[in-house]
C-alpha atoms as a PDB file:
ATOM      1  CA  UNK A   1     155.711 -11.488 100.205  1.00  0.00           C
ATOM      2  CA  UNK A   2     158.731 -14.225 100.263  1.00  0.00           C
ATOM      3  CA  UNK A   3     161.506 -11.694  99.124  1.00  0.00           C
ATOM      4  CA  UNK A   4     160.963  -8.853 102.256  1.00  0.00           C
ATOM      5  CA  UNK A   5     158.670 -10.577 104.875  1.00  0.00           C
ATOM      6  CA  UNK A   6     159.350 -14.162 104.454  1.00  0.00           C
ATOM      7  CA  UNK A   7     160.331 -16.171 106.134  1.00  0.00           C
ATOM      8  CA  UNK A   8     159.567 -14.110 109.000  1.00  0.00           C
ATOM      9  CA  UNK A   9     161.683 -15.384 111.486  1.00  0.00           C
ATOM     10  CA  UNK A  10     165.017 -14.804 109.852  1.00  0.00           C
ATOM     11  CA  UNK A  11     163.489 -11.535 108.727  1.00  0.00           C
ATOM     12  CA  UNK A  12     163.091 -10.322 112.113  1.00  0.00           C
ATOM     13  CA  UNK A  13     166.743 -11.227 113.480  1.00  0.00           C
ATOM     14  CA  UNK A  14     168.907 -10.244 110.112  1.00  0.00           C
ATOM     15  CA  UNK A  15     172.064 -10.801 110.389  1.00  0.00           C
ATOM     16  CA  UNK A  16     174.007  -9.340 107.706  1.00  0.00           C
ATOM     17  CA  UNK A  17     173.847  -6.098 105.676  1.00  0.00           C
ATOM     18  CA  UNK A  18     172.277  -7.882 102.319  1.00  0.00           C
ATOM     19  CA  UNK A  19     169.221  -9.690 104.836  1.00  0.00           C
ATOM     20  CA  UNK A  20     168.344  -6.194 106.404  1.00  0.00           C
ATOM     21  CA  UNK A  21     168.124  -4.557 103.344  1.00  0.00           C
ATOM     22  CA  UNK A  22     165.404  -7.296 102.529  1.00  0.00           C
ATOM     23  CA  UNK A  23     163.474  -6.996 105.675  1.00  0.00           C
ATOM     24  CA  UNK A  24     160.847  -5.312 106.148  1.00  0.00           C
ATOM     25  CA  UNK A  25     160.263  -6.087 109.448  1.00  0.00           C
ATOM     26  CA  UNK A  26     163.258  -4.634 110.447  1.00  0.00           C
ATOM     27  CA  UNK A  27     163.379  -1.416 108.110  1.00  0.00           C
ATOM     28  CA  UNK A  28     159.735  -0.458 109.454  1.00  0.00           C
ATOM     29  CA  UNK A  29     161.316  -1.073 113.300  1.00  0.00           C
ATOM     30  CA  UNK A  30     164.768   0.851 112.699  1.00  0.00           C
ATOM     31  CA  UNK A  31     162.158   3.786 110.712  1.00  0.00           C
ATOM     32  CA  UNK A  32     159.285   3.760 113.345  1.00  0.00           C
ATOM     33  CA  UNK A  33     162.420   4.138 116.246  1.00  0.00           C
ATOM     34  CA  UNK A  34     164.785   6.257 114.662  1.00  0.00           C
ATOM     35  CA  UNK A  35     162.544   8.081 112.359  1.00  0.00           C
ATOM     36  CA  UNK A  36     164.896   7.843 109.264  1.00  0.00           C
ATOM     37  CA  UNK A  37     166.588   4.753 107.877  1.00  0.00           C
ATOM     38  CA  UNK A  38     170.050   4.823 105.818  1.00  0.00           C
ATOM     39  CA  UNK A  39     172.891   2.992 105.593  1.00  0.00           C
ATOM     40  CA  UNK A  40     173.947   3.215 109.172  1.00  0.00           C
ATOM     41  CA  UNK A  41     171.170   0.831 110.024  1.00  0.00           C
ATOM     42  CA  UNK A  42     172.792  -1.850 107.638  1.00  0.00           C
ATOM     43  CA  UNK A  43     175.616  -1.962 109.980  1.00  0.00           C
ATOM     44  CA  UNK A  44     176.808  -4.481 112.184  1.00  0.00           C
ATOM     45  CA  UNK A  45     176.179  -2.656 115.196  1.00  0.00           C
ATOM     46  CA  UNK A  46     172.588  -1.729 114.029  1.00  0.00           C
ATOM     47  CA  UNK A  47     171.740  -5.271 113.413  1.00  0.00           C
ATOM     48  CA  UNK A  48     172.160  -5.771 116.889  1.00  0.00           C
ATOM     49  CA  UNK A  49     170.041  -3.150 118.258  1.00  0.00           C
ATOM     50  CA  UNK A  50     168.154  -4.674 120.699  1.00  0.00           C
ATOM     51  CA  UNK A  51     165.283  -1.834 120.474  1.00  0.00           C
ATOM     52  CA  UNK A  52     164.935  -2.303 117.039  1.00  0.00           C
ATOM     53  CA  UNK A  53     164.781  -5.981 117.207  1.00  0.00           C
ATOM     54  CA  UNK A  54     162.406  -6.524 119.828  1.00  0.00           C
ATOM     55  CA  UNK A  55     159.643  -3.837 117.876  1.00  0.00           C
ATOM     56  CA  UNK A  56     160.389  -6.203 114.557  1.00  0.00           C
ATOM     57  CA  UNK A  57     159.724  -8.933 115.911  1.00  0.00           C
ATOM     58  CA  UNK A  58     156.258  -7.568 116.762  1.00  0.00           C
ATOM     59  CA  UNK A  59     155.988  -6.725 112.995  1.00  0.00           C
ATOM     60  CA  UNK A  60     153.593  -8.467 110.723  1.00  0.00           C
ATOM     61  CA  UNK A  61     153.130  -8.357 107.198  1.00  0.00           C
ATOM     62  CA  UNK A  62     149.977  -9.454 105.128  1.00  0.00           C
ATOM     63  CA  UNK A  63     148.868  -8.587 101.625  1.00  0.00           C
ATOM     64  CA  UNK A  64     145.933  -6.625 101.476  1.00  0.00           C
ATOM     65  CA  UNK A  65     143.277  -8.754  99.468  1.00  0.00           C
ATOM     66  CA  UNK A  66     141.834  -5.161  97.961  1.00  0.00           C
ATOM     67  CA  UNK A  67     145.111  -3.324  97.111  1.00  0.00           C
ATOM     68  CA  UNK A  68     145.444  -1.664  93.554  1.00  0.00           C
ATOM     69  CA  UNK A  69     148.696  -2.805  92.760  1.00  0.00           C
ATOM     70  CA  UNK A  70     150.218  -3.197  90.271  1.00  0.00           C
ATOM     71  CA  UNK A  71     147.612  -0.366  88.484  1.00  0.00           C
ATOM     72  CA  UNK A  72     148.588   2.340  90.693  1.00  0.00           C
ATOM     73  CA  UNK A  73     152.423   1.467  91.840  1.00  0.00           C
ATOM     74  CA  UNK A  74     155.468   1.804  90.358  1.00  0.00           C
ATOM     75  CA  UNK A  75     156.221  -0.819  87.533  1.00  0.00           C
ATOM     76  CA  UNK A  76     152.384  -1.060  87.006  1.00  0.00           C
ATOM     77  CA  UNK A  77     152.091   0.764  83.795  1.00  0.00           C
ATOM     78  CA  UNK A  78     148.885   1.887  83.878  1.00  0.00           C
ATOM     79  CA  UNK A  79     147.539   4.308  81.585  1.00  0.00           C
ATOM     80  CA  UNK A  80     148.175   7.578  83.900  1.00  0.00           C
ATOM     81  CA  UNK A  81     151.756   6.734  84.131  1.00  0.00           C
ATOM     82  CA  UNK A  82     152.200   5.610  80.486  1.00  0.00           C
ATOM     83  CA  UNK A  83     150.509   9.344  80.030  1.00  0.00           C
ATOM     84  CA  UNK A  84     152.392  11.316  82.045  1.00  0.00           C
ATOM     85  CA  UNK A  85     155.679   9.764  80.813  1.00  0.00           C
ATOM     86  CA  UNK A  86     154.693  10.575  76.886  1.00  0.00           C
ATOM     87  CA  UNK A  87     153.723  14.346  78.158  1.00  0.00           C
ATOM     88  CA  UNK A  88     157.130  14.982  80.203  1.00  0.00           C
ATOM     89  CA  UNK A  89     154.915  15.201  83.373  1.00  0.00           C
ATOM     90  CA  UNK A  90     156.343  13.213  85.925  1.00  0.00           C
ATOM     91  CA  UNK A  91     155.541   9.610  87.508  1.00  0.00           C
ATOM     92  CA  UNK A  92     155.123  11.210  90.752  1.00  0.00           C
ATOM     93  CA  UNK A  93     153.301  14.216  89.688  1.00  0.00           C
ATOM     94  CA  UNK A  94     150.768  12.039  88.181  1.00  0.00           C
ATOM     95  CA  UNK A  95     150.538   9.881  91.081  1.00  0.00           C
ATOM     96  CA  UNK A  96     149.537  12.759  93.429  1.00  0.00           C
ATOM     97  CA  UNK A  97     146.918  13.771  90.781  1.00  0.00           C
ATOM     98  CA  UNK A  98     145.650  10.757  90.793  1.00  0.00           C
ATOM     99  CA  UNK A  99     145.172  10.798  94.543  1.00  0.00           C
ATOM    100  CA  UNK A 100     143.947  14.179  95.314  1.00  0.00           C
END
């Protein structure tokens, strides 16, 4: 996961708006603390947050070796979402068919 978890350690300290963004170490931390996450958090003063920065540093990502992606997530293009975009049902509609 180079582009949001790697390299972990400047993922975990970002230090500008566009690294945050691309972290997400520190967009699970800011989420988890402040239960929402917008463009507030890309500030300077919410880089620095030492709260949130301490919990993302305790943040680790790994891939999980049975995940269904890309079948069953966005940009896949499996069949159910090829289906539901021909039938003017939408993406997201289908998706919580799918999972019910």
């Amino acid at each position: 996961m180079p582009i949001v978890a790697e390299p972990a350690a400047s993922k975990v300290n970002p230090t500008s708006e566009y690294e945050a963004k691309f972290s997400a170490q520190f967009v699970v931390a800011t989420f988890l603390i402040k239960g929402a996450f917008g463009l507030t958090d890309l500030m300077p003063a919410a880089l620095k947050d030492s709260v949130v920065l301490d919990l993302a540093r305790r943040i680790t990502c790994a891939i999980d070796p049975v995940t269904a992606f890309p079948a069953y997530f966005s940009g896949g293009g499996s069949p159910s979402r090829t289906a539901a975009a021909s039938s003017g049902t939408s993406a997201s509609t289908a998706a919580q068919a799918r999972v019910r």
